[in-house]
PDB file of N, CA and C in Angstrom:
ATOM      1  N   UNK A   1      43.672 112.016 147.636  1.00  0.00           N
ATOM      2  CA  UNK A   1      44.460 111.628 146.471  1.00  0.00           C
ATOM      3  C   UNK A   1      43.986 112.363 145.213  1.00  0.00           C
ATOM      4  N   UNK A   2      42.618 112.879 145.132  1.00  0.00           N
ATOM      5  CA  UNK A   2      41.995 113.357 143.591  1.00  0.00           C
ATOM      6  C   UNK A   2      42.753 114.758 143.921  1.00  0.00           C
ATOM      7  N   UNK A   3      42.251 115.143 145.002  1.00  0.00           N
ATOM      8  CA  UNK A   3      43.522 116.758 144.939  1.00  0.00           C
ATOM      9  C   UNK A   3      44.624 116.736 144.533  1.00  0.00           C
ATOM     10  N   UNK A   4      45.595 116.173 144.878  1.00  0.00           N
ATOM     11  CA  UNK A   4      47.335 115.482 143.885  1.00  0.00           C
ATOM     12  C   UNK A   4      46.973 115.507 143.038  1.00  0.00           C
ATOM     13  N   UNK A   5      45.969 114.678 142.324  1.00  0.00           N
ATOM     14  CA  UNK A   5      46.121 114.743 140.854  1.00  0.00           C
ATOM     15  C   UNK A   5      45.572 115.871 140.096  1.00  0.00           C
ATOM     16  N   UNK A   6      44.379 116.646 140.606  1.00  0.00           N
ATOM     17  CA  UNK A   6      44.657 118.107 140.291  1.00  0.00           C
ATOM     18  C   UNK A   6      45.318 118.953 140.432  1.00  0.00           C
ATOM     19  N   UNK A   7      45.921 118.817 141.488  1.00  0.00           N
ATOM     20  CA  UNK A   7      47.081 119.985 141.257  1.00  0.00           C
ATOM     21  C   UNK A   7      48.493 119.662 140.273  1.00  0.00           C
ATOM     22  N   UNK A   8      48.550 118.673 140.325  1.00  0.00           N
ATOM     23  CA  UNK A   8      49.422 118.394 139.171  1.00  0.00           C
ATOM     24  C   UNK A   8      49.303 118.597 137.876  1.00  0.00           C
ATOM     25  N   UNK A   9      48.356 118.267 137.583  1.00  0.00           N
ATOM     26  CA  UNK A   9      47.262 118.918 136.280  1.00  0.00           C
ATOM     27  C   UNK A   9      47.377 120.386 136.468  1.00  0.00           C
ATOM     28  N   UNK A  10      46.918 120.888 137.352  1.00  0.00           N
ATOM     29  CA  UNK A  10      46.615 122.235 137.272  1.00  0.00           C
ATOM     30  C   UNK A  10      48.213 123.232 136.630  1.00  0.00           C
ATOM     31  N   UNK A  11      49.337 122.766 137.970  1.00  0.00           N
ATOM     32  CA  UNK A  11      50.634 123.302 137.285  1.00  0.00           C
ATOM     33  C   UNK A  11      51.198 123.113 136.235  1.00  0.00           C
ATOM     34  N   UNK A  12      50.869 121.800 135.656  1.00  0.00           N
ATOM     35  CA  UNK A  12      51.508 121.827 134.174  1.00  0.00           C
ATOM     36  C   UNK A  12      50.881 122.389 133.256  1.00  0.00           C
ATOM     37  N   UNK A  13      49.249 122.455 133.521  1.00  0.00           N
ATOM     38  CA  UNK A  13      48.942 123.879 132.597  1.00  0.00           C
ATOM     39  C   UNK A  13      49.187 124.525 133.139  1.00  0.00           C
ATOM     40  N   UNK A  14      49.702 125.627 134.267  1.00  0.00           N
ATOM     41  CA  UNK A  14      50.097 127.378 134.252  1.00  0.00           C
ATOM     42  C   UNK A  14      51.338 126.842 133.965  1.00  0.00           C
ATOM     43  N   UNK A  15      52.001 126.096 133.773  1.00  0.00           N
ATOM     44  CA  UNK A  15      53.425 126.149 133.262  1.00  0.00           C
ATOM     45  C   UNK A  15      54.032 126.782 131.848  1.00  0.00           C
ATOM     46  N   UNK A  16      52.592 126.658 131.134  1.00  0.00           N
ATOM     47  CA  UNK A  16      52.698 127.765 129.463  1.00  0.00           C
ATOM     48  C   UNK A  16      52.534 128.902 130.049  1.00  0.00           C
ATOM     49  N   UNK A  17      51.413 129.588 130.549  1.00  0.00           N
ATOM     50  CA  UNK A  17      51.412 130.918 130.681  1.00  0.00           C
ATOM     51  C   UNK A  17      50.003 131.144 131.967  1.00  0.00           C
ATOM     52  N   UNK A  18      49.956 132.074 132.258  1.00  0.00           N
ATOM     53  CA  UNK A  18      48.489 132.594 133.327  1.00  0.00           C
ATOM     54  C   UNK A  18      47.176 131.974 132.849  1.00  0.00           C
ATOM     55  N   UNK A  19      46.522 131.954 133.366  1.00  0.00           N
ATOM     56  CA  UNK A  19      45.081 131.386 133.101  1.00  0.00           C
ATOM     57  C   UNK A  19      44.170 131.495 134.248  1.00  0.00           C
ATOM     58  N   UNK A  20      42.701 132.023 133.554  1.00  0.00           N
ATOM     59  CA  UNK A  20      41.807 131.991 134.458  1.00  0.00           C
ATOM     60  C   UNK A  20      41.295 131.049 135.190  1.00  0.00           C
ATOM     61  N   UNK A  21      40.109 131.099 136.329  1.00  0.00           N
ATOM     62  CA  UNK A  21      39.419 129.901 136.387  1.00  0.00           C
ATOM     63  C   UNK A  21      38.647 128.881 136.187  1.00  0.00           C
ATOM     64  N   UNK A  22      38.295 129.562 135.097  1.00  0.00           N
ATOM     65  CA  UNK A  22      37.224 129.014 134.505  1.00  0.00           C
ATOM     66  C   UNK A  22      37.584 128.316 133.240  1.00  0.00           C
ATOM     67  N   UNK A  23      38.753 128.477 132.150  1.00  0.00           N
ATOM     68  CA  UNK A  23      40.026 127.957 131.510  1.00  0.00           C
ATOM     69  C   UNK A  23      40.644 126.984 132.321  1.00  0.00           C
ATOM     70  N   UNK A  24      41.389 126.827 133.519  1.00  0.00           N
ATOM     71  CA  UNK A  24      41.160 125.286 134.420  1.00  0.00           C
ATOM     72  C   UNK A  24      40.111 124.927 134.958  1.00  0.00           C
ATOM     73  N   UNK A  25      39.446 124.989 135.036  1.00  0.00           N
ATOM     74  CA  UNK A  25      37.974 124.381 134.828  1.00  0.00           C
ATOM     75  C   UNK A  25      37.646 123.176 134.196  1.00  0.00           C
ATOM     76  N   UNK A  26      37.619 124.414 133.291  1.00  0.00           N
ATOM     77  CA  UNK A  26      37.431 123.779 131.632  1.00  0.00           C
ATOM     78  C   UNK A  26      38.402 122.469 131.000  1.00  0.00           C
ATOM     79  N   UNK A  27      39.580 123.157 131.462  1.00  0.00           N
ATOM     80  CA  UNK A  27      40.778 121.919 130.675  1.00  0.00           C
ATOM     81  C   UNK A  27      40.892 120.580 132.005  1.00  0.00           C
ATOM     82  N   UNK A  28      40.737 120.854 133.524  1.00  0.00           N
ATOM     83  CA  UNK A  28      40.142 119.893 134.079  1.00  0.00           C
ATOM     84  C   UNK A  28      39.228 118.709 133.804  1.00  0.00           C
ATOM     85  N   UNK A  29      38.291 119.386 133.713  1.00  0.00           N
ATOM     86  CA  UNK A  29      37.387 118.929 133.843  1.00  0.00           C
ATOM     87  C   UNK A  29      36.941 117.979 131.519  1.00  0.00           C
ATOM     88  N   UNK A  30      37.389 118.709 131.059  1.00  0.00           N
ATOM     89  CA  UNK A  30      37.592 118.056 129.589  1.00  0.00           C
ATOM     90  C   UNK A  30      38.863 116.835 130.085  1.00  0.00           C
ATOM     91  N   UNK A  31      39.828 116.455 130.722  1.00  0.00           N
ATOM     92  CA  UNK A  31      40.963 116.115 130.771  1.00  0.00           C
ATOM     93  C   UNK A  31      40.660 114.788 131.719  1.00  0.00           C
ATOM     94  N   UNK A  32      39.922 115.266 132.866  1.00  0.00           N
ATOM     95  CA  UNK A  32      40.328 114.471 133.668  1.00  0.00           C
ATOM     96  C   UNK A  32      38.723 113.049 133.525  1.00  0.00           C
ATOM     97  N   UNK A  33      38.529 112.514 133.643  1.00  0.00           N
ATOM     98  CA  UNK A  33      37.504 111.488 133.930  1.00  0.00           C
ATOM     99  C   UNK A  33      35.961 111.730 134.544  1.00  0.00           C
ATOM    100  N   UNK A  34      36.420 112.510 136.229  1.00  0.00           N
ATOM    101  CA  UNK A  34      35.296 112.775 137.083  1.00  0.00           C
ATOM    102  C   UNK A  34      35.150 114.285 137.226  1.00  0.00           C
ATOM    103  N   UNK A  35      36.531 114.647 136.642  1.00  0.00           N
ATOM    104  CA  UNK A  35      36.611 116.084 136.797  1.00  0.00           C
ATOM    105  C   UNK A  35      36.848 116.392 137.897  1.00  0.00           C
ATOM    106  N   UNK A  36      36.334 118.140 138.520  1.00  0.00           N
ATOM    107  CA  UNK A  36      36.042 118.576 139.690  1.00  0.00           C
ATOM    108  C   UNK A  36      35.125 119.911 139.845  1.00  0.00           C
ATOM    109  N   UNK A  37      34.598 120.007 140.888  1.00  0.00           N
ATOM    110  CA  UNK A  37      33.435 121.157 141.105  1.00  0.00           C
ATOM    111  C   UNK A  37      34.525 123.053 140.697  1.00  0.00           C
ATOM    112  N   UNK A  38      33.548 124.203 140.924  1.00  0.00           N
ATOM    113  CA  UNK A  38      34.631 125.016 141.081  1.00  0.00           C
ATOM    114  C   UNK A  38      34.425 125.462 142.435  1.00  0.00           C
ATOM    115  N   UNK A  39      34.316 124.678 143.364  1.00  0.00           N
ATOM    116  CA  UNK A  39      34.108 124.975 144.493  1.00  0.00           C
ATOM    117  C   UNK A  39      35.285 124.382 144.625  1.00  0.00           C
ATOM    118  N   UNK A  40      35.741 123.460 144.907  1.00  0.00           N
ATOM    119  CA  UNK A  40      36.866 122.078 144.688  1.00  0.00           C
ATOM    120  C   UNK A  40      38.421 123.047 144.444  1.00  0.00           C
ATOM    121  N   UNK A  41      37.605 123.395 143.203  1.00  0.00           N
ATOM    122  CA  UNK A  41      39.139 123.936 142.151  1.00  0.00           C
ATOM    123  C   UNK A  41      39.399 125.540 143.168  1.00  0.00           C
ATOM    124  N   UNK A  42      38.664 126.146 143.450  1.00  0.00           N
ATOM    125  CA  UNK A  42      39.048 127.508 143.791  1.00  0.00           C
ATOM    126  C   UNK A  42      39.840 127.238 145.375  1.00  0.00           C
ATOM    127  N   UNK A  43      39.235 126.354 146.043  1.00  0.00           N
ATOM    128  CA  UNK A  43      39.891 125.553 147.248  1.00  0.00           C
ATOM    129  C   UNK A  43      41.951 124.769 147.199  1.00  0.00           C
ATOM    130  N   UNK A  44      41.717 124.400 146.010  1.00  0.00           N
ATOM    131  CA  UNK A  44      42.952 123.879 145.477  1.00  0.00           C
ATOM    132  C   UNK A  44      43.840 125.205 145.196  1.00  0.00           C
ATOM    133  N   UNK A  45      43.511 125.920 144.110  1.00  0.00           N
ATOM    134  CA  UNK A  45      44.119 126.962 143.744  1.00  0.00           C
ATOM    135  C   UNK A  45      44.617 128.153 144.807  1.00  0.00           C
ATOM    136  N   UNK A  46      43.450 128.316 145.830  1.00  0.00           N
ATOM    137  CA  UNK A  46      44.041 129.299 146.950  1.00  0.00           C
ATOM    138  C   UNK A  46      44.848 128.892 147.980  1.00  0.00           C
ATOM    139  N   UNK A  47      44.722 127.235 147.982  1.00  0.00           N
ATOM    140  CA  UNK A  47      45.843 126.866 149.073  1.00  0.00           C
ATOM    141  C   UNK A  47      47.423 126.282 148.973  1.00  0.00           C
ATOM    142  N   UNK A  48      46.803 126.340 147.693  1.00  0.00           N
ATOM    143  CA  UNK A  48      48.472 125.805 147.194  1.00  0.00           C
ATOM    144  C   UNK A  48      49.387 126.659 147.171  1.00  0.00           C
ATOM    145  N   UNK A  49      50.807 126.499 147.596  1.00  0.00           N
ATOM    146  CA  UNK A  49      51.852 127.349 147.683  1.00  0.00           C
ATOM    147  C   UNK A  49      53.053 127.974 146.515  1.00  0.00           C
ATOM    148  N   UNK A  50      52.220 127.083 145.364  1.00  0.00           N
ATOM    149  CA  UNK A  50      53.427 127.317 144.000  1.00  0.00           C
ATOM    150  C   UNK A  50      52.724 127.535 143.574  1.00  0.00           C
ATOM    151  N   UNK A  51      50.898 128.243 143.634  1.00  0.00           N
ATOM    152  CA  UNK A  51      50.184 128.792 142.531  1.00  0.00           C
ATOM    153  C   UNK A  51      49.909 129.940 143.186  1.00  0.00           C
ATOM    154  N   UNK A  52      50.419 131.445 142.699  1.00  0.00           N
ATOM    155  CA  UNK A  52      49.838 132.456 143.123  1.00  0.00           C
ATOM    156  C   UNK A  52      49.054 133.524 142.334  1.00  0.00           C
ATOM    157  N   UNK A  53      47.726 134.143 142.361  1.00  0.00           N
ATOM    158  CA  UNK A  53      46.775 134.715 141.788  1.00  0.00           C
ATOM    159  C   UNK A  53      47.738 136.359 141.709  1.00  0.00           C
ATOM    160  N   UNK A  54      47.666 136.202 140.201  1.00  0.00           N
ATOM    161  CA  UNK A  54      48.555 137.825 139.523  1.00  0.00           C
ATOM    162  C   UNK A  54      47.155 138.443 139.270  1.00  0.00           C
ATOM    163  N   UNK A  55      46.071 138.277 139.066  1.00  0.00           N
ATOM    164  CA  UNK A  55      45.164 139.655 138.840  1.00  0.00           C
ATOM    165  C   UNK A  55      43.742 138.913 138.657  1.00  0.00           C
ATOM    166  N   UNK A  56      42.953 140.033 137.617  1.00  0.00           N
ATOM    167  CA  UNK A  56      41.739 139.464 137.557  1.00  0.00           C
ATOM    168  C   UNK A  56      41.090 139.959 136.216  1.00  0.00           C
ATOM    169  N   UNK A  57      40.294 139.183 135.580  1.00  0.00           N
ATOM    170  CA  UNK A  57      39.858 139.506 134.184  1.00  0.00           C
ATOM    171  C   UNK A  57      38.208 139.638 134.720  1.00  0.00           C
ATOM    172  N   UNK A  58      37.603 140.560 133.187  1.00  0.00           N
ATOM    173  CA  UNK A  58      35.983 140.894 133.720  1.00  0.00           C
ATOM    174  C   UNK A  58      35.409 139.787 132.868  1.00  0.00           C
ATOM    175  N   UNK A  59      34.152 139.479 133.367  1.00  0.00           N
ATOM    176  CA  UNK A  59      33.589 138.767 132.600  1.00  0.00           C
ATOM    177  C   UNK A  59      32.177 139.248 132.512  1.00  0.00           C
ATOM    178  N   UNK A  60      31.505 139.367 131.327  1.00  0.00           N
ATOM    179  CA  UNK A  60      30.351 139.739 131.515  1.00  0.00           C
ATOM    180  C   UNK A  60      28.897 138.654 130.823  1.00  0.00           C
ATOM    181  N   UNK A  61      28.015 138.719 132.115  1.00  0.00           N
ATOM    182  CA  UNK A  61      27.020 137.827 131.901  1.00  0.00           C
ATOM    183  C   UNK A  61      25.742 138.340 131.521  1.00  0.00           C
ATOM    184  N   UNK A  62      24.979 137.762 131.044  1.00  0.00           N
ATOM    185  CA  UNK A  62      23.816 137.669 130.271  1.00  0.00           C
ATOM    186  C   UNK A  62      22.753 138.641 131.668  1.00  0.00           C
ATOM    187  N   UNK A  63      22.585 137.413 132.448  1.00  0.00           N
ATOM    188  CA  UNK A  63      21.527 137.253 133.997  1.00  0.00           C
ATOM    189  C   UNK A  63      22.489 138.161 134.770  1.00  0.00           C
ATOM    190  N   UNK A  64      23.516 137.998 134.878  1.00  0.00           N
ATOM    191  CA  UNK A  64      23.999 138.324 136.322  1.00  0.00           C
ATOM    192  C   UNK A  64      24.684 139.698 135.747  1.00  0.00           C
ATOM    193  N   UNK A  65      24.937 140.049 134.679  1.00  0.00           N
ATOM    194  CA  UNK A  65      25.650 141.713 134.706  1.00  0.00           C
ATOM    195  C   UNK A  65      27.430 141.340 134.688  1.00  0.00           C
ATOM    196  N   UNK A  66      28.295 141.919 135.052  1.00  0.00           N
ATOM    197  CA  UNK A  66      29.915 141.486 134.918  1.00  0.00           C
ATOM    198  C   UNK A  66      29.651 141.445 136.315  1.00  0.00           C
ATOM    199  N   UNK A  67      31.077 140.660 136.016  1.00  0.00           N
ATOM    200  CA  UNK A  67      32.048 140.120 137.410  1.00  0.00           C
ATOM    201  C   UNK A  67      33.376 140.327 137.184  1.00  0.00           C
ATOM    202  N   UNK A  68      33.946 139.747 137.837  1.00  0.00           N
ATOM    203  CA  UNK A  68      35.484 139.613 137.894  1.00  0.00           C
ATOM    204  C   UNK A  68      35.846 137.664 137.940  1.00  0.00           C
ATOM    205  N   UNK A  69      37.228 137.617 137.339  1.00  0.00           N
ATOM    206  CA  UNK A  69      37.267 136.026 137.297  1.00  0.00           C
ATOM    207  C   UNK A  69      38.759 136.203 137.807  1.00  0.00           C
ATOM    208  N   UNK A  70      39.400 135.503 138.664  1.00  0.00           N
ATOM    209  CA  UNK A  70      41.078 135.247 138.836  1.00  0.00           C
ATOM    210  C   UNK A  70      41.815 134.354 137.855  1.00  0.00           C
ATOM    211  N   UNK A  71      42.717 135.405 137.807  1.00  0.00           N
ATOM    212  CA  UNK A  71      43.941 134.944 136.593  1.00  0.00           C
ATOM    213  C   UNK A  71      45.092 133.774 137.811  1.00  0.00           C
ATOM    214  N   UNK A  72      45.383 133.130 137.639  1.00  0.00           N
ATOM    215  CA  UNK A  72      46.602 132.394 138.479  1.00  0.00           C
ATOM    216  C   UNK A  72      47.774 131.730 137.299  1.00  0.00           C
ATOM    217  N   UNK A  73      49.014 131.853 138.338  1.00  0.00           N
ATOM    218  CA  UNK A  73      50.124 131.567 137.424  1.00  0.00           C
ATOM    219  C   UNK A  73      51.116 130.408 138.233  1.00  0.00           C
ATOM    220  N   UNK A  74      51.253 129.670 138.004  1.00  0.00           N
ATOM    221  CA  UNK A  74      52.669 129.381 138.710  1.00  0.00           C
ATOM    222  C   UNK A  74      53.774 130.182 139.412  1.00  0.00           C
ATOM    223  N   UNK A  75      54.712 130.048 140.643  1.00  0.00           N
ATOM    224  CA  UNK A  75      55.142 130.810 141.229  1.00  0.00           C
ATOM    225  C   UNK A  75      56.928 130.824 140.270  1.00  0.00           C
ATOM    226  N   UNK A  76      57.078 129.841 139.620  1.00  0.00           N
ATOM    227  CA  UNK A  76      57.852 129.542 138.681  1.00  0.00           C
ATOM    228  C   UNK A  76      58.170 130.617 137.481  1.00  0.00           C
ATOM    229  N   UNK A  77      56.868 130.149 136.882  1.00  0.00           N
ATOM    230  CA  UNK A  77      56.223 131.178 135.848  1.00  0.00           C
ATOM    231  C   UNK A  77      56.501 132.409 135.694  1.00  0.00           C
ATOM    232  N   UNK A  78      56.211 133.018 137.272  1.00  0.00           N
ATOM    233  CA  UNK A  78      56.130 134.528 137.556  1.00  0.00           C
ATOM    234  C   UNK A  78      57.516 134.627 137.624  1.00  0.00           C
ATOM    235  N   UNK A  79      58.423 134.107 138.704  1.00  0.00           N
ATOM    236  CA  UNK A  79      60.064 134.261 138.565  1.00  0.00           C
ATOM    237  C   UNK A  79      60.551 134.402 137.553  1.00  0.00           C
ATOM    238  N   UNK A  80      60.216 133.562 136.294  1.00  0.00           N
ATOM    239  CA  UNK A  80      60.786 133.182 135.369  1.00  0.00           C
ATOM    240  C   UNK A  80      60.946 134.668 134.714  1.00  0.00           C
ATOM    241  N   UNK A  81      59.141 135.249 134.479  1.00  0.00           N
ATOM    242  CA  UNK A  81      59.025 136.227 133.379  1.00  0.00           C
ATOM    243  C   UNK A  81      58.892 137.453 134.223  1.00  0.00           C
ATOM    244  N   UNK A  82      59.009 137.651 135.590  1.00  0.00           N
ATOM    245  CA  UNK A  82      58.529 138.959 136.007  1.00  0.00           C
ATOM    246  C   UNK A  82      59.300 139.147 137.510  1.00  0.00           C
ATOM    247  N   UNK A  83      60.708 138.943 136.890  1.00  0.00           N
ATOM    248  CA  UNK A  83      61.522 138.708 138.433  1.00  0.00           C
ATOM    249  C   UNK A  83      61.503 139.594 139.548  1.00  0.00           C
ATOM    250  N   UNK A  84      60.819 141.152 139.322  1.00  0.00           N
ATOM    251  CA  UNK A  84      60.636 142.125 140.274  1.00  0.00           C
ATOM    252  C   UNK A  84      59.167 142.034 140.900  1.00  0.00           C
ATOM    253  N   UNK A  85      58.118 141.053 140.607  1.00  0.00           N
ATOM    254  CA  UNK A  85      56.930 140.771 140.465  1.00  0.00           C
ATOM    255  C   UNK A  85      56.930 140.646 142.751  1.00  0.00           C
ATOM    256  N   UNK A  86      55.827 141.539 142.693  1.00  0.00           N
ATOM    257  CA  UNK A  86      55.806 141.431 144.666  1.00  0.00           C
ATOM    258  C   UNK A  86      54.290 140.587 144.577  1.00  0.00           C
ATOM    259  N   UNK A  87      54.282 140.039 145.323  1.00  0.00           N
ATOM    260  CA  UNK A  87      53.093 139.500 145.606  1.00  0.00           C
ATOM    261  C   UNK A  87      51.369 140.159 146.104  1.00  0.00           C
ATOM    262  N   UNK A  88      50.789 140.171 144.982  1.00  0.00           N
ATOM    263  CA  UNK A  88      49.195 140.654 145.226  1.00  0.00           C
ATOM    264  C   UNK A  88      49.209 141.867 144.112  1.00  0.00           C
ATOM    265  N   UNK A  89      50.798 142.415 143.192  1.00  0.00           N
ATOM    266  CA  UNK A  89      50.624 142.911 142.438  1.00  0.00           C
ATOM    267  C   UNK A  89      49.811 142.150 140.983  1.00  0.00           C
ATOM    268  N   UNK A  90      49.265 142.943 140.505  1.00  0.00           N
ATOM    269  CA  UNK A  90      48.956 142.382 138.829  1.00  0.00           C
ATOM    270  C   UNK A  90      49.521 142.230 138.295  1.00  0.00           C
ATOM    271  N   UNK A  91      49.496 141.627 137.704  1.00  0.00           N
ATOM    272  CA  UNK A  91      50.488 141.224 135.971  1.00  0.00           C
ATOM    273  C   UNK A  91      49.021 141.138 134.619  1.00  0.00           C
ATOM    274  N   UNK A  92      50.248 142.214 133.561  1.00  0.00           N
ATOM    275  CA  UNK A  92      48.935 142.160 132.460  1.00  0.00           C
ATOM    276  C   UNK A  92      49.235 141.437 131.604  1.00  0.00           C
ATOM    277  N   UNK A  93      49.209 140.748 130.506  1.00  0.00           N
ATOM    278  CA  UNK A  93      49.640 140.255 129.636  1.00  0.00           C
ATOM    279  C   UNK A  93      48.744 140.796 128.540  1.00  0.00           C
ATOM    280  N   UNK A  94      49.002 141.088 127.369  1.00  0.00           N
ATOM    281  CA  UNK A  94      48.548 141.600 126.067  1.00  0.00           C
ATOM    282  C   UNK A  94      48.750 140.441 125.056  1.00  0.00           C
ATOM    283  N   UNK A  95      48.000 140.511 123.782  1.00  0.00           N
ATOM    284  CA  UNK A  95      47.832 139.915 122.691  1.00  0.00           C
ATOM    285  C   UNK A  95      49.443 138.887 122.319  1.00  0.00           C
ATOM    286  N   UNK A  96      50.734 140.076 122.425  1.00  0.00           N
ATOM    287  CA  UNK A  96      51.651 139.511 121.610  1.00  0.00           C
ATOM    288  C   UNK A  96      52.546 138.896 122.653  1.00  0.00           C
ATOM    289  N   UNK A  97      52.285 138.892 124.106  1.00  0.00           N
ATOM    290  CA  UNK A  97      52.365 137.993 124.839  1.00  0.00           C
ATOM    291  C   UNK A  97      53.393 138.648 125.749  1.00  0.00           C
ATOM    292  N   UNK A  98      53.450 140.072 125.919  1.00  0.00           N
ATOM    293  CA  UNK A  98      54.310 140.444 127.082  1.00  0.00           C
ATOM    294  C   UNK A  98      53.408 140.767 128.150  1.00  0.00           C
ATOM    295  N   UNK A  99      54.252 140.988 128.686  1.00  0.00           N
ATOM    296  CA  UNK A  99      54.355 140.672 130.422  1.00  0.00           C
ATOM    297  C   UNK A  99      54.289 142.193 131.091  1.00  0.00           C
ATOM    298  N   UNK A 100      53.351 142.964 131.498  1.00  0.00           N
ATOM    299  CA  UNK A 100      53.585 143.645 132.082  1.00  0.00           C
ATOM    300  C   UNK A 100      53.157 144.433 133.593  1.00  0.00           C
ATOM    301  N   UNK A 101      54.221 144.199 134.433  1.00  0.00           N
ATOM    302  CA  UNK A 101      53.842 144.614 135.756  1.00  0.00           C
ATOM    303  C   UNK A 101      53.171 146.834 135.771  1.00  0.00           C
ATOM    304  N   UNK A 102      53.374 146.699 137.188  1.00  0.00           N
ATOM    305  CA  UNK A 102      52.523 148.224 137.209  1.00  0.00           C
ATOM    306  C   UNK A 102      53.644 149.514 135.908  1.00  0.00           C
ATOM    307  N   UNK A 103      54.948 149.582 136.555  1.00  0.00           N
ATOM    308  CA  UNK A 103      55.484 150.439 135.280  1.00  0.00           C
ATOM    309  C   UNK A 103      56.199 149.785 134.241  1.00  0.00           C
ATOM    310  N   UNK A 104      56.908 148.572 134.197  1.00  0.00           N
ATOM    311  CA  UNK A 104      57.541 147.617 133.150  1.00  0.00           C
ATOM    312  C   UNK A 104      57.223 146.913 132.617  1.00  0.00           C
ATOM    313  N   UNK A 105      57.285 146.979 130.844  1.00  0.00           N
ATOM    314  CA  UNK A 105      57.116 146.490 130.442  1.00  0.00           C
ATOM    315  C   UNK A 105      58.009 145.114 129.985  1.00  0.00           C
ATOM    316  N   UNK A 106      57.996 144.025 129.891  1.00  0.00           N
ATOM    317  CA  UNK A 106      58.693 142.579 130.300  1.00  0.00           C
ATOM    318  C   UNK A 106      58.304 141.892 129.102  1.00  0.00           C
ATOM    319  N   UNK A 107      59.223 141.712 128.154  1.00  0.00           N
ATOM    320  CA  UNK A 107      59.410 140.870 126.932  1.00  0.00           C
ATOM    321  C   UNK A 107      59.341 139.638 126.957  1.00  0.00           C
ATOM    322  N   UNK A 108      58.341 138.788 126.824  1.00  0.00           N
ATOM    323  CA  UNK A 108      58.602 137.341 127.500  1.00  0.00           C
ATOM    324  C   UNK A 108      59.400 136.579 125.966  1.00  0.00           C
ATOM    325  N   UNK A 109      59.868 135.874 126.237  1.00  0.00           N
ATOM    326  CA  UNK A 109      60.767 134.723 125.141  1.00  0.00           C
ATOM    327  C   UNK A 109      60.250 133.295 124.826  1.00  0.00           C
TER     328      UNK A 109
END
């Protein structure tokens, strides 16, 4: 039952826009009561069928040097703003909030 209620949580935040994992995490775990691990959350996020991972942002650490973090969006989301969007491609998004796959650039509204 705590999985339902994260994933419900989880889609109505990617329902504004992409977000990392560590950004649902965060708004999880601020939101919800007991929260959840990111062991938990990365389990939720890869098996669910209306959340699919558009790319990956770097992150760089102090101890550990950079990494990489996954961006995930709603499968909604992506229809909505990136209707030629194939699955396992990236999607970039920039500052003023467009949308852009490998050659198009996508005006979001």
């Amino acid at each position: 039952m705590k999985t339902v209620r994260i994933r419900e949580k989880i889609k109505k935040f990617l329902a504004e826009k992409p977000r990392n994992t560590a950004e649902i995490l965060e708004h999880i775990n601020s939101t919800m009561r007991h929260g959840t691990t990111s062991q938990q959350l990365g389990n939720v996020l890869s098996k669910d069928k209306d959340i699919v991972k558009v790319g990956y942002i770097k992150r760089s650490g102090i101890l550990s040097g950079g990494y990489d973090i996954c961006e995930w969006a709603t499968r909604i989301w992506v229809s909505d703003n990136c209707p030629d969007w194939k699955e396992g491609q990236p999607l970039i998004l920039d500052n003023n909030g467009n949308v852009q796959t490998s050659s198009d650039l996508i005006r979001r509204s």
